[in-house]
PDB file of N, CA and C in Angstrom:
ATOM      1  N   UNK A   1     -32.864   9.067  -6.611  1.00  0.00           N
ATOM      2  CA  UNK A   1     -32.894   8.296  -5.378  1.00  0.00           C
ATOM      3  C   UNK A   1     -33.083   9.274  -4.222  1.00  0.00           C
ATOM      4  N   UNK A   2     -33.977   8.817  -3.400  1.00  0.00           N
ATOM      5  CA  UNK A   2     -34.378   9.638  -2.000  1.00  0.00           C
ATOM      6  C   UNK A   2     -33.351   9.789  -0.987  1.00  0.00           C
ATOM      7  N   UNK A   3     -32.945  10.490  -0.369  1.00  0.00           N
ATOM      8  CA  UNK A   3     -32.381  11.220   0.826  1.00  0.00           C
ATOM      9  C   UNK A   3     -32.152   9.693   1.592  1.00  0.00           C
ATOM     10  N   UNK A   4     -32.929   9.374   1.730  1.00  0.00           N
ATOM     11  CA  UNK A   4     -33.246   8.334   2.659  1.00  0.00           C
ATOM     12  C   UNK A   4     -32.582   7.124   2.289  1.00  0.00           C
ATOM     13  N   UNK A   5     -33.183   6.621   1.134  1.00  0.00           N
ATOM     14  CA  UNK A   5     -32.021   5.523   0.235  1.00  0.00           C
ATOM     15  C   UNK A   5     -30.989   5.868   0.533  1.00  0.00           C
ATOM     16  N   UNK A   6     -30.245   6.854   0.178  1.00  0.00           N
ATOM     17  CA  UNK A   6     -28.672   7.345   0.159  1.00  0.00           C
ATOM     18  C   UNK A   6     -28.322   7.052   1.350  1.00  0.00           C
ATOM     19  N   UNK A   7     -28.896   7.495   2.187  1.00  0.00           N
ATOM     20  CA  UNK A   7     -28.247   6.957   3.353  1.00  0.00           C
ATOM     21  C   UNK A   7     -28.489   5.778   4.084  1.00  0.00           C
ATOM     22  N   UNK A   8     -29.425   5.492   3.711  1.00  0.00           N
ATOM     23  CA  UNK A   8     -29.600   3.725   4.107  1.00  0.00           C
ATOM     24  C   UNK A   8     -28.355   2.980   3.415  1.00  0.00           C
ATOM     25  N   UNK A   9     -28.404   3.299   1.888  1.00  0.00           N
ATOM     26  CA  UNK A   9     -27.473   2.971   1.451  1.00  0.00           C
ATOM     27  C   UNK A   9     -25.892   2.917   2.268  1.00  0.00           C
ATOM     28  N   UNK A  10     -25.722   4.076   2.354  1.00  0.00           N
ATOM     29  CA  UNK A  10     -23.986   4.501   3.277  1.00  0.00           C
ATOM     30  C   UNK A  10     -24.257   3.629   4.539  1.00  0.00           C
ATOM     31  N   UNK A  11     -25.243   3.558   5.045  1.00  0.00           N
ATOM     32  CA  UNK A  11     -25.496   2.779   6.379  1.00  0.00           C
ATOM     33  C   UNK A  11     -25.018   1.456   6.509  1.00  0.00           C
ATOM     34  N   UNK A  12     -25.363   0.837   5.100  1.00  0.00           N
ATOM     35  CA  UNK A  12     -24.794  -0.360   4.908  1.00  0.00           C
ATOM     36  C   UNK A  12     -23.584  -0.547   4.566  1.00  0.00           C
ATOM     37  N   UNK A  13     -23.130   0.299   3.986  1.00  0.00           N
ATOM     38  CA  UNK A  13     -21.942   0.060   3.183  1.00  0.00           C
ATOM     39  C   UNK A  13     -21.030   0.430   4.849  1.00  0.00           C
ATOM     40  N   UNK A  14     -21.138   1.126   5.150  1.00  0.00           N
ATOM     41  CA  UNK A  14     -20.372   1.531   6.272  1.00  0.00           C
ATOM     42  C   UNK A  14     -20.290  -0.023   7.437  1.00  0.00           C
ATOM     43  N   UNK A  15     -21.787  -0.498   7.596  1.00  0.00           N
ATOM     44  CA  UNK A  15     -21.459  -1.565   8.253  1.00  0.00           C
ATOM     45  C   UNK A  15     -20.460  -2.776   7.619  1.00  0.00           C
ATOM     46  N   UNK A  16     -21.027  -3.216   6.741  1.00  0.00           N
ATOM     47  CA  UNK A  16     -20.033  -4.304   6.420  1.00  0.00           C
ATOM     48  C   UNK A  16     -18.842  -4.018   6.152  1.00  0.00           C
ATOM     49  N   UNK A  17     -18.114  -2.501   6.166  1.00  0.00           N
ATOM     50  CA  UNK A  17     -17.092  -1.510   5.799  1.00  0.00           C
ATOM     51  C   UNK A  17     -16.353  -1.940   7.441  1.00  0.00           C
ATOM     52  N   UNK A  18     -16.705  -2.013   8.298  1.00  0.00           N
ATOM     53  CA  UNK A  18     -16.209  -2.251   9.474  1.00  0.00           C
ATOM     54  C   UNK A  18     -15.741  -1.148   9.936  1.00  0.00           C
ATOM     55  N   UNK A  19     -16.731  -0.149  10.845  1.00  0.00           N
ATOM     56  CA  UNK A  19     -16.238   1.482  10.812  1.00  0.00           C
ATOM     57  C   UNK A  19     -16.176   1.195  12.736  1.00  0.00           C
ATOM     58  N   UNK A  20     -16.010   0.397  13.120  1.00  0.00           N
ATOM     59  CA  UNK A  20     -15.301   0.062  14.682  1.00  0.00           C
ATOM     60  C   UNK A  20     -14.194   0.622  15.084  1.00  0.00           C
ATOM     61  N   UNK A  21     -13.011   0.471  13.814  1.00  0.00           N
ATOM     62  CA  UNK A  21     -12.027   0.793  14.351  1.00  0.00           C
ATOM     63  C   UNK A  21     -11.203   1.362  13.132  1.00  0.00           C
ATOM     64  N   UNK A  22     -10.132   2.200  13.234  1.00  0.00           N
ATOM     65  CA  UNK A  22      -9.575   3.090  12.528  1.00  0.00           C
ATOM     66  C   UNK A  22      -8.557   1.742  11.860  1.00  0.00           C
ATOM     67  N   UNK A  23      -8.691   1.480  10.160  1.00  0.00           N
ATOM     68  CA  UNK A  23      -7.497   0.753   9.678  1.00  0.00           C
ATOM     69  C   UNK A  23      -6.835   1.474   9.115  1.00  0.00           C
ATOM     70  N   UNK A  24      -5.619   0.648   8.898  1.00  0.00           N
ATOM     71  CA  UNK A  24      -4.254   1.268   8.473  1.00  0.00           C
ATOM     72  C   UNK A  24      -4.447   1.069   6.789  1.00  0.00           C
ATOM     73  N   UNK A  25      -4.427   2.741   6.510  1.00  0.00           N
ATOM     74  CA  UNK A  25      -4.666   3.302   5.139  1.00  0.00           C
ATOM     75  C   UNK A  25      -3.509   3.487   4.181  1.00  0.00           C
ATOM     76  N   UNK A  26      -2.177   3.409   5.108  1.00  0.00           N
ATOM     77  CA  UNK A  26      -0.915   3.416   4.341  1.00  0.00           C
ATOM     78  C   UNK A  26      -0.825   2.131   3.988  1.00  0.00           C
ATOM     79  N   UNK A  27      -0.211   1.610   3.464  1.00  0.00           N
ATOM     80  CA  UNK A  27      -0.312  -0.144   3.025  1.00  0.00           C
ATOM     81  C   UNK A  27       1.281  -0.222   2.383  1.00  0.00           C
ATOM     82  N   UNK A  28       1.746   1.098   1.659  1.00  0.00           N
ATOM     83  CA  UNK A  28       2.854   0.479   1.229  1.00  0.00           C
ATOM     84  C   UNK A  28       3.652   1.753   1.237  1.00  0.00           C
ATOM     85  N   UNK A  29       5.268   2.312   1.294  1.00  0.00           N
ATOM     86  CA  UNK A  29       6.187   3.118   1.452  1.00  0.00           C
ATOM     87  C   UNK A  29       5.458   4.443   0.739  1.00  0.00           C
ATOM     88  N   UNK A  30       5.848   5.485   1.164  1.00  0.00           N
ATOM     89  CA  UNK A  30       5.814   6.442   0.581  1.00  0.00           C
ATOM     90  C   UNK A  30       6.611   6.772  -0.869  1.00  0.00           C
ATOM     91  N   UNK A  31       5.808   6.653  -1.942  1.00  0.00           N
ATOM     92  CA  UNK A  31       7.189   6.877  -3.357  1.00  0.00           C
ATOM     93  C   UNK A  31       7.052   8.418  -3.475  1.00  0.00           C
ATOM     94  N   UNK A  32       8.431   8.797  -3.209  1.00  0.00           N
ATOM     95  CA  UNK A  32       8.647   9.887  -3.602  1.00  0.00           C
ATOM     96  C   UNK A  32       8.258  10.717  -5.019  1.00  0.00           C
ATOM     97  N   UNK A  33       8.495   9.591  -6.023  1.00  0.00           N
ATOM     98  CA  UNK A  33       8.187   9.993  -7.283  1.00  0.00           C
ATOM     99  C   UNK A  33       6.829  10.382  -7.308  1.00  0.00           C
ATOM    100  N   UNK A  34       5.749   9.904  -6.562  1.00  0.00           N
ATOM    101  CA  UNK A  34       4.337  10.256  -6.896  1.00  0.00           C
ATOM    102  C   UNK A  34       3.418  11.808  -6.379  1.00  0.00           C
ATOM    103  N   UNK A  35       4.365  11.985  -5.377  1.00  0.00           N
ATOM    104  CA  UNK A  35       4.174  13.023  -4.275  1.00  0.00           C
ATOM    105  C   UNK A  35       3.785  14.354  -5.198  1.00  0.00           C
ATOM    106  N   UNK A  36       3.156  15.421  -4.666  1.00  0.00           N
ATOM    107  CA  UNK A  36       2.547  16.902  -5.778  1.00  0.00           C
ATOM    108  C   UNK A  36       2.484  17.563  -4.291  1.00  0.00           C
ATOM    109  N   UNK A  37       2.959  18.914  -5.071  1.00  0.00           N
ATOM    110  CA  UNK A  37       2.712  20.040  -4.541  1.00  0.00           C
ATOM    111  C   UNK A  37       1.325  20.541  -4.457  1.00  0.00           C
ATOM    112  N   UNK A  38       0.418  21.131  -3.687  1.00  0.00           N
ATOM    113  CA  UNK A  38      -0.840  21.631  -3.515  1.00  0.00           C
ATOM    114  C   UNK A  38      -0.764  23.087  -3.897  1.00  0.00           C
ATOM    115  N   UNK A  39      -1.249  23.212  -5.388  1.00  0.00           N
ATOM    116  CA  UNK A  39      -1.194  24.826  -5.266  1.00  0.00           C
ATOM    117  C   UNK A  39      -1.661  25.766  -4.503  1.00  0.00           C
ATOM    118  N   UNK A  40      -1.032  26.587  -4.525  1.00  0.00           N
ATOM    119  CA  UNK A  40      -1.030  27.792  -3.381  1.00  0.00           C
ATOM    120  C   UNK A  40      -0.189  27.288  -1.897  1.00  0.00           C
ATOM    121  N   UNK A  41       0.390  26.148  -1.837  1.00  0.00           N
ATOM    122  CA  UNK A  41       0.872  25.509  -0.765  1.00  0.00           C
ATOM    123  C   UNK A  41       2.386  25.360  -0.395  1.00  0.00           C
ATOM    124  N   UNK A  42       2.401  25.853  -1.605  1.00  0.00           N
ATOM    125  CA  UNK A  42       4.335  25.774  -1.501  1.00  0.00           C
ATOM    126  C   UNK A  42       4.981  27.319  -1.128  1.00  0.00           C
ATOM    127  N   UNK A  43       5.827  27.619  -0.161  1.00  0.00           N
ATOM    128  CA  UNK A  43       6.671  29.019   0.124  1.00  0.00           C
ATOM    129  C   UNK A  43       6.829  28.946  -1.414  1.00  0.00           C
ATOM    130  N   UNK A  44       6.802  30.732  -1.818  1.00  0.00           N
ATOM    131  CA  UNK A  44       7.643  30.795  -2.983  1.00  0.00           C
ATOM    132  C   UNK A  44       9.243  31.035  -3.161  1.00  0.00           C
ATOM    133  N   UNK A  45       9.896  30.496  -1.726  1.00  0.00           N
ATOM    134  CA  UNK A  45      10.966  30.905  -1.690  1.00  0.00           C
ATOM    135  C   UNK A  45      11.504  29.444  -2.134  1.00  0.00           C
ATOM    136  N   UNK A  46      11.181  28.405  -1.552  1.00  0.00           N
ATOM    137  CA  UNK A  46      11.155  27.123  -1.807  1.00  0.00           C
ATOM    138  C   UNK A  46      11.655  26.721  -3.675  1.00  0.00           C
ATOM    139  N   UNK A  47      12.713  27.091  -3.960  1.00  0.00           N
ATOM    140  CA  UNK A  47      13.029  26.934  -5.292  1.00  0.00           C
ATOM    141  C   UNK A  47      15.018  26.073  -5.211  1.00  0.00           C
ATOM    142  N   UNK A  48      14.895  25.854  -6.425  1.00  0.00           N
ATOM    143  CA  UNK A  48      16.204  25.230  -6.005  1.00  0.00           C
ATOM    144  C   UNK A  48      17.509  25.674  -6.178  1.00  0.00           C
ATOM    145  N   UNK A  49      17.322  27.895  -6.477  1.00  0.00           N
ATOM    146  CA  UNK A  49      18.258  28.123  -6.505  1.00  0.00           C
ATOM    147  C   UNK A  49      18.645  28.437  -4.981  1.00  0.00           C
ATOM    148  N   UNK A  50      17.707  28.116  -4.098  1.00  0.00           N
ATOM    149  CA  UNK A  50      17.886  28.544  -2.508  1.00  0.00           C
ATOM    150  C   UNK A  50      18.200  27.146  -1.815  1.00  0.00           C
ATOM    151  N   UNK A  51      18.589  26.237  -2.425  1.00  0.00           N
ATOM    152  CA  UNK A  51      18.375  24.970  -1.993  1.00  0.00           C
ATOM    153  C   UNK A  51      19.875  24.742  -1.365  1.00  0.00           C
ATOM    154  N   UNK A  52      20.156  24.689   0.153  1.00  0.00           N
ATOM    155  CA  UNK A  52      21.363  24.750   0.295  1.00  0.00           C
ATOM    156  C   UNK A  52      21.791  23.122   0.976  1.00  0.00           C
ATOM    157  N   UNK A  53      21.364  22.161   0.464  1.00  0.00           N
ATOM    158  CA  UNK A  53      21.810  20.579   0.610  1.00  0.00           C
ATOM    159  C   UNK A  53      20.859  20.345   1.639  1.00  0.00           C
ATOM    160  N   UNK A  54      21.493  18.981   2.498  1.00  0.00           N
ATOM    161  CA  UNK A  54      20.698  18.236   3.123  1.00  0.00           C
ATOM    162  C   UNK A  54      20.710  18.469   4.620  1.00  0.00           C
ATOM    163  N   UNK A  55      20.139  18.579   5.463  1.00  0.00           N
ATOM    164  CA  UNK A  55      19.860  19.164   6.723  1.00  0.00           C
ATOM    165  C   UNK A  55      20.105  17.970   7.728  1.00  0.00           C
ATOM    166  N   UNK A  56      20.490  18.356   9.065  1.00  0.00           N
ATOM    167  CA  UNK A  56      20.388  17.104  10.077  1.00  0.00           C
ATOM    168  C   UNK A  56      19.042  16.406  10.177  1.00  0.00           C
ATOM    169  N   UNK A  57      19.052  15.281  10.125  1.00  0.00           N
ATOM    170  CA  UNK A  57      18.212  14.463  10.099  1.00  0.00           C
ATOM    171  C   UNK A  57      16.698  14.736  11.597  1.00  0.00           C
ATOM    172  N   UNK A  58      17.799  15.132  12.657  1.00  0.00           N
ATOM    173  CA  UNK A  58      17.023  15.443  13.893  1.00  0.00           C
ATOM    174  C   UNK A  58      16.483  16.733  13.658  1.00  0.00           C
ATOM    175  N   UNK A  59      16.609  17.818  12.762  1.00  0.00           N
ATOM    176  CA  UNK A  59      16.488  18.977  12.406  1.00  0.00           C
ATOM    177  C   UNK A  59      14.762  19.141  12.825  1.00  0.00           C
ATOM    178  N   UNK A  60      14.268  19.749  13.436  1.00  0.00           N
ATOM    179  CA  UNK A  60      12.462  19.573  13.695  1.00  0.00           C
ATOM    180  C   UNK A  60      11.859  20.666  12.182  1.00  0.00           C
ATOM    181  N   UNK A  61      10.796  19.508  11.758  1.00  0.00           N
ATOM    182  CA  UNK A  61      10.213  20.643  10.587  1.00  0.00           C
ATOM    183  C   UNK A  61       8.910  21.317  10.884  1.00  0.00           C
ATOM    184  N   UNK A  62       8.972  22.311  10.775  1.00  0.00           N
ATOM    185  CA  UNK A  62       7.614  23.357  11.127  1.00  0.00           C
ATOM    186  C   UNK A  62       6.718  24.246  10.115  1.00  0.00           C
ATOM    187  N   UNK A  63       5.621  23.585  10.158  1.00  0.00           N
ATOM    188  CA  UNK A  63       5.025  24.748   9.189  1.00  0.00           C
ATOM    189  C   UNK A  63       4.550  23.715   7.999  1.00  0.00           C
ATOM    190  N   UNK A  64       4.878  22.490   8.254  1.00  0.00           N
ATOM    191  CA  UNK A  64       4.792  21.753   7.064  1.00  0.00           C
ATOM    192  C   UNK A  64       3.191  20.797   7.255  1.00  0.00           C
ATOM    193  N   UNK A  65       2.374  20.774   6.403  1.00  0.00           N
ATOM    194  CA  UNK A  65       1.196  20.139   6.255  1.00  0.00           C
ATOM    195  C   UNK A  65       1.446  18.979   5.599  1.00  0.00           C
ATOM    196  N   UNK A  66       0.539  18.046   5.791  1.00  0.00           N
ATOM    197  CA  UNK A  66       0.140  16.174   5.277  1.00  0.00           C
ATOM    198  C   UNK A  66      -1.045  16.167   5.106  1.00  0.00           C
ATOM    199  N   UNK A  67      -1.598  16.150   3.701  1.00  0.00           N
ATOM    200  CA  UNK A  67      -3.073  16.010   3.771  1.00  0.00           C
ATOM    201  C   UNK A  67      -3.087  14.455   3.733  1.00  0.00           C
ATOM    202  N   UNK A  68      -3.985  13.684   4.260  1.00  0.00           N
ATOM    203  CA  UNK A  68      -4.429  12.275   3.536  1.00  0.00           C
ATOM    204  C   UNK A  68      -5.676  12.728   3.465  1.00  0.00           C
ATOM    205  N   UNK A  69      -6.605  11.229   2.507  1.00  0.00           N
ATOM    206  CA  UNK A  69      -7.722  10.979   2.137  1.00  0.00           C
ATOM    207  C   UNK A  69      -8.379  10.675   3.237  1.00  0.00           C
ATOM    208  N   UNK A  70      -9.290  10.892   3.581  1.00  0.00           N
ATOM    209  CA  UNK A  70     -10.239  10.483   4.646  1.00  0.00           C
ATOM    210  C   UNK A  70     -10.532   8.959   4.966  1.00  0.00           C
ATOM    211  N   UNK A  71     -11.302   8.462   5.774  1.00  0.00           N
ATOM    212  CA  UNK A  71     -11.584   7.327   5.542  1.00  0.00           C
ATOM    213  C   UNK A  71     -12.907   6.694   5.024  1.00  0.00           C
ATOM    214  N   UNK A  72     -12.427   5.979   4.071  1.00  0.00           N
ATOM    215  CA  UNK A  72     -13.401   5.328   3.341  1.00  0.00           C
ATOM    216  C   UNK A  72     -14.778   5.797   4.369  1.00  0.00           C
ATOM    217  N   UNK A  73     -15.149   5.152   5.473  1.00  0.00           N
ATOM    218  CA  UNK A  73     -16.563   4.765   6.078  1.00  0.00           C
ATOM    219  C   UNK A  73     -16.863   5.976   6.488  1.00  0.00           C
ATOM    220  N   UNK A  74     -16.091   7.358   6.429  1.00  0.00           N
ATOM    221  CA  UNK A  74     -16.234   8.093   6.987  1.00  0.00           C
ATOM    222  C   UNK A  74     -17.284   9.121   6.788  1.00  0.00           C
ATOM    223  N   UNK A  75     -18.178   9.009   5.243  1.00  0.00           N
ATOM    224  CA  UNK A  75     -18.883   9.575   4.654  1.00  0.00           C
ATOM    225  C   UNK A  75     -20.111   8.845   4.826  1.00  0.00           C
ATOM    226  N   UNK A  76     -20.158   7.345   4.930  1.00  0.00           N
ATOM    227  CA  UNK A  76     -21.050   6.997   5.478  1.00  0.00           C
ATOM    228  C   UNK A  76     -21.719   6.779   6.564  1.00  0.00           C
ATOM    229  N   UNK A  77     -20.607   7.277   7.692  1.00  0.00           N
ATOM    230  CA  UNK A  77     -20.595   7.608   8.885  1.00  0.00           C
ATOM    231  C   UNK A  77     -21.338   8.658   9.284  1.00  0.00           C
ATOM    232  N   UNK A  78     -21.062   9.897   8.125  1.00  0.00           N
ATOM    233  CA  UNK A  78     -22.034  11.242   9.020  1.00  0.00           C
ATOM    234  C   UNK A  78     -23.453  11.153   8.117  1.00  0.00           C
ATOM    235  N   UNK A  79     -23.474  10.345   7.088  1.00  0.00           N
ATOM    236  CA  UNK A  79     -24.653  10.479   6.477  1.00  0.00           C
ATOM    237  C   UNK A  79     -25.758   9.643   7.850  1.00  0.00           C
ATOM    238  N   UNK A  80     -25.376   8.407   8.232  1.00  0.00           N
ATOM    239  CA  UNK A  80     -25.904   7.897   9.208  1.00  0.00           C
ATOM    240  C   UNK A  80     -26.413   8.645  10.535  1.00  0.00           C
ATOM    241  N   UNK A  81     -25.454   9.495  11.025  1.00  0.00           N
ATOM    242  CA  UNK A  81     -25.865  10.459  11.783  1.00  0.00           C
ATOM    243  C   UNK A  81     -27.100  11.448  11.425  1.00  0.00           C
ATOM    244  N   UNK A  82     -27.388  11.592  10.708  1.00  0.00           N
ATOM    245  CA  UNK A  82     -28.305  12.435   9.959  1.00  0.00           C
ATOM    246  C   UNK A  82     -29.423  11.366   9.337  1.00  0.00           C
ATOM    247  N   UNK A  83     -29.504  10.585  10.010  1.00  0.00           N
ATOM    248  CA  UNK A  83     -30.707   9.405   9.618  1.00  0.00           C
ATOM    249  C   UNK A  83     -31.589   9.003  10.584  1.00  0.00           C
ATOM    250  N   UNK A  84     -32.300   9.711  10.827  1.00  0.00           N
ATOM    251  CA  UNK A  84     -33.327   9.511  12.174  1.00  0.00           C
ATOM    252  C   UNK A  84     -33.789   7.486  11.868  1.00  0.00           C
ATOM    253  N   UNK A  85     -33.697   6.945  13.100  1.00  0.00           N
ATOM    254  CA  UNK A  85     -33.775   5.748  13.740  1.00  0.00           C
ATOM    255  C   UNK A  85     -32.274   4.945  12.892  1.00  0.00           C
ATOM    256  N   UNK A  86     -31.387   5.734  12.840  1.00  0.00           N
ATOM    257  CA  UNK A  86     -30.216   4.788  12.694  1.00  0.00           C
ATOM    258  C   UNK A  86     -29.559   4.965  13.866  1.00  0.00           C
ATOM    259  N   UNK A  87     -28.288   3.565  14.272  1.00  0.00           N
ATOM    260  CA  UNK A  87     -28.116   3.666  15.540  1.00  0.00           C
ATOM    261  C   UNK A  87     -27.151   4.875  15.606  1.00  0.00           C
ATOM    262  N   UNK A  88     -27.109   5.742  15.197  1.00  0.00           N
ATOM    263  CA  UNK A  88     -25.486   6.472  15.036  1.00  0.00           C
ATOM    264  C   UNK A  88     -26.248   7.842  14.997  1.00  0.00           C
ATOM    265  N   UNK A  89     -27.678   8.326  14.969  1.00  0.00           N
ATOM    266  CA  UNK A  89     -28.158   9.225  14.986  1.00  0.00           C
ATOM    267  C   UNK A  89     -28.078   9.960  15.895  1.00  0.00           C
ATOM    268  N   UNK A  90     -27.542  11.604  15.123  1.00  0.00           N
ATOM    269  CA  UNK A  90     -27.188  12.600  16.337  1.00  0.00           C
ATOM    270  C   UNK A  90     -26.394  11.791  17.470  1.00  0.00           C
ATOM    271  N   UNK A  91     -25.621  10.664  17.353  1.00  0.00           N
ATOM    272  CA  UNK A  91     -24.434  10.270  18.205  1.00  0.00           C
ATOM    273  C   UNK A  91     -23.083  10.905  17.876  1.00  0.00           C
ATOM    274  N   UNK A  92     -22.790  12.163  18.905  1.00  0.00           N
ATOM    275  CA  UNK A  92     -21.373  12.716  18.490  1.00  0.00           C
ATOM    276  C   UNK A  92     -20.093  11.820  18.863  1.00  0.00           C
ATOM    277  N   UNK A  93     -19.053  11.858  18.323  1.00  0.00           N
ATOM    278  CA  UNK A  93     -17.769  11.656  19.156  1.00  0.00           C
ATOM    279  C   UNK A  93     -17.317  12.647  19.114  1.00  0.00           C
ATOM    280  N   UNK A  94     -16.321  12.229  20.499  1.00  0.00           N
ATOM    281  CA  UNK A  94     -15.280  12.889  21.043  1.00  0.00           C
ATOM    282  C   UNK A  94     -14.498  13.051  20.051  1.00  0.00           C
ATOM    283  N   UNK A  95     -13.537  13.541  20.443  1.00  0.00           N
ATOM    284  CA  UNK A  95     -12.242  13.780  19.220  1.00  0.00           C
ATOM    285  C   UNK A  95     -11.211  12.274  19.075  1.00  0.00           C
ATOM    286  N   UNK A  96     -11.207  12.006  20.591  1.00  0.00           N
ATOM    287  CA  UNK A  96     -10.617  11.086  20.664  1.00  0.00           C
ATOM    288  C   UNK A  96     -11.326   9.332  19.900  1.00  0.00           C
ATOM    289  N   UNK A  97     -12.579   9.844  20.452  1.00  0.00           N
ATOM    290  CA  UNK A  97     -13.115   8.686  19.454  1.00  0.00           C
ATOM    291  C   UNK A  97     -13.072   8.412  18.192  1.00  0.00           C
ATOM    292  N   UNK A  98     -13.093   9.620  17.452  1.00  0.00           N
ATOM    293  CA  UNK A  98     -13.115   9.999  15.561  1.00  0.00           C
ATOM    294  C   UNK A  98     -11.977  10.163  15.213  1.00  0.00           C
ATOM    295  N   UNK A  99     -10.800  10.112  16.632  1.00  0.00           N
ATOM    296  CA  UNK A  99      -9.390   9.777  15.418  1.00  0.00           C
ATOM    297  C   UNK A  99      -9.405   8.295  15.660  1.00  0.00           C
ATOM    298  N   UNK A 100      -9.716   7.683  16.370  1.00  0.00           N
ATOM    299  CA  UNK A 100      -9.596   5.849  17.026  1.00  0.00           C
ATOM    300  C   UNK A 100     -10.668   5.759  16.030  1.00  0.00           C
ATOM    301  N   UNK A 101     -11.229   6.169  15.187  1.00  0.00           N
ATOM    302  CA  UNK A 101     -12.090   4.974  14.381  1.00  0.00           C
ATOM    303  C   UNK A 101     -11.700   5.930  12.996  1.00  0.00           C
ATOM    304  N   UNK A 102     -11.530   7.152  12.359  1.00  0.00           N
ATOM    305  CA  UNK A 102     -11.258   7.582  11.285  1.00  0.00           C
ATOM    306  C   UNK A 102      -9.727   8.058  11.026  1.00  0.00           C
ATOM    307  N   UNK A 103      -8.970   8.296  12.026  1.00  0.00           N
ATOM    308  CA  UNK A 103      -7.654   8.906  11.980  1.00  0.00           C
ATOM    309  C   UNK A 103      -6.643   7.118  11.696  1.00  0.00           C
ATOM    310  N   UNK A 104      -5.457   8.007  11.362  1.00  0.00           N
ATOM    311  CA  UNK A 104      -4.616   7.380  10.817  1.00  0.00           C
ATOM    312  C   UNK A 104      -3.813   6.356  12.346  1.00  0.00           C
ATOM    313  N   UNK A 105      -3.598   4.942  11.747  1.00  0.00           N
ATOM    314  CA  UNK A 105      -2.647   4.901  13.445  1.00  0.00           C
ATOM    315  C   UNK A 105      -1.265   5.574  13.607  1.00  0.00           C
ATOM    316  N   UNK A 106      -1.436   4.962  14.548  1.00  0.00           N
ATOM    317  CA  UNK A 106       0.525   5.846  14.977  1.00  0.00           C
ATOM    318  C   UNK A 106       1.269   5.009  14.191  1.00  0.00           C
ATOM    319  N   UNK A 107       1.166   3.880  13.730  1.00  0.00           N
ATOM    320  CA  UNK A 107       2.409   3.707  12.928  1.00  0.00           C
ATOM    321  C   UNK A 107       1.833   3.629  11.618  1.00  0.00           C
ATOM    322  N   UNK A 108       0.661   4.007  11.113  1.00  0.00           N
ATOM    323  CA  UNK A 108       1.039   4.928   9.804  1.00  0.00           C
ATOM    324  C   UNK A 108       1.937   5.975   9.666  1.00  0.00           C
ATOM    325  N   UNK A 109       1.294   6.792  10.588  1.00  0.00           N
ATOM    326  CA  UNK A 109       2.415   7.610  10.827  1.00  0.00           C
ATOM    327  C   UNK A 109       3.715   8.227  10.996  1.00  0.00           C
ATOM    328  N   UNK A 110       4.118   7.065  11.284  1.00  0.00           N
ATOM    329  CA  UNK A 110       5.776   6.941  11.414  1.00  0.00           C
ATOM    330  C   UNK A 110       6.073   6.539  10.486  1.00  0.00           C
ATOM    331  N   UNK A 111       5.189   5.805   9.845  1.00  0.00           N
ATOM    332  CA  UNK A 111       5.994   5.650   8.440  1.00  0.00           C
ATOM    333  C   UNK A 111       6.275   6.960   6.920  1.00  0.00           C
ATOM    334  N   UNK A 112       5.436   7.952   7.508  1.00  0.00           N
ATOM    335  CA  UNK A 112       4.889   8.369   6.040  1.00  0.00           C
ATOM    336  C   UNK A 112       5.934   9.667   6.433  1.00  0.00           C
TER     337      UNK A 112
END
């Protein structure tokens, strides 16, 4: 399939995908049980003979990363950009725009 298909393709999928506005990608609690370490990502001090109980809750944590998955439309988003006579061609956003349509909301956030 041609360059072109592919992204005609994503073009569509992205439209009826509804890439307007950033949806909420969390849908249900965080289970602890499912959660993984990212190798190479963990302190190696981080073991549980250093583990000295449970910390104040207000305690601020630093240093700590959250990857999520991107958003779905979001691949069909830059393929579109890169599609001469699509409407999204060579159209940049701001930062602020590409977290309001690909970033997570604020109360995903608070939840996770």
């Amino acid at each position: 399939m041609s360059l072109r298909k592919v992204a005609a393709c994503c073009f569509l999928t992205a439209v009826f995908a509804g890439m307007s506005a950033a949806q909420d990608r969390i849908l249900q609690p965080v289970d602890r049980n499912r959660m993984a370490a990212l190798k190479g990502h963990v302190n190696p001090r981080a073991v549980a003979d250093n583990d000295q109980g449970p910390v104040d809750p207000a305690m601020p944590i630093r240093h700590a990363t959250l990857l999520f998955k991107p958003a779905p439309a979001l691949d069909a988003f830059l393929a579109e950009q890169q599609l001469p006579g699509s409407p999204s061609y060579r159209k940049w956003l701001t930062p602020e725009e590409f977290g309001d349509r690909f970033g997570l909301r604020t109360a995903a956030v608070a939840r996770s």
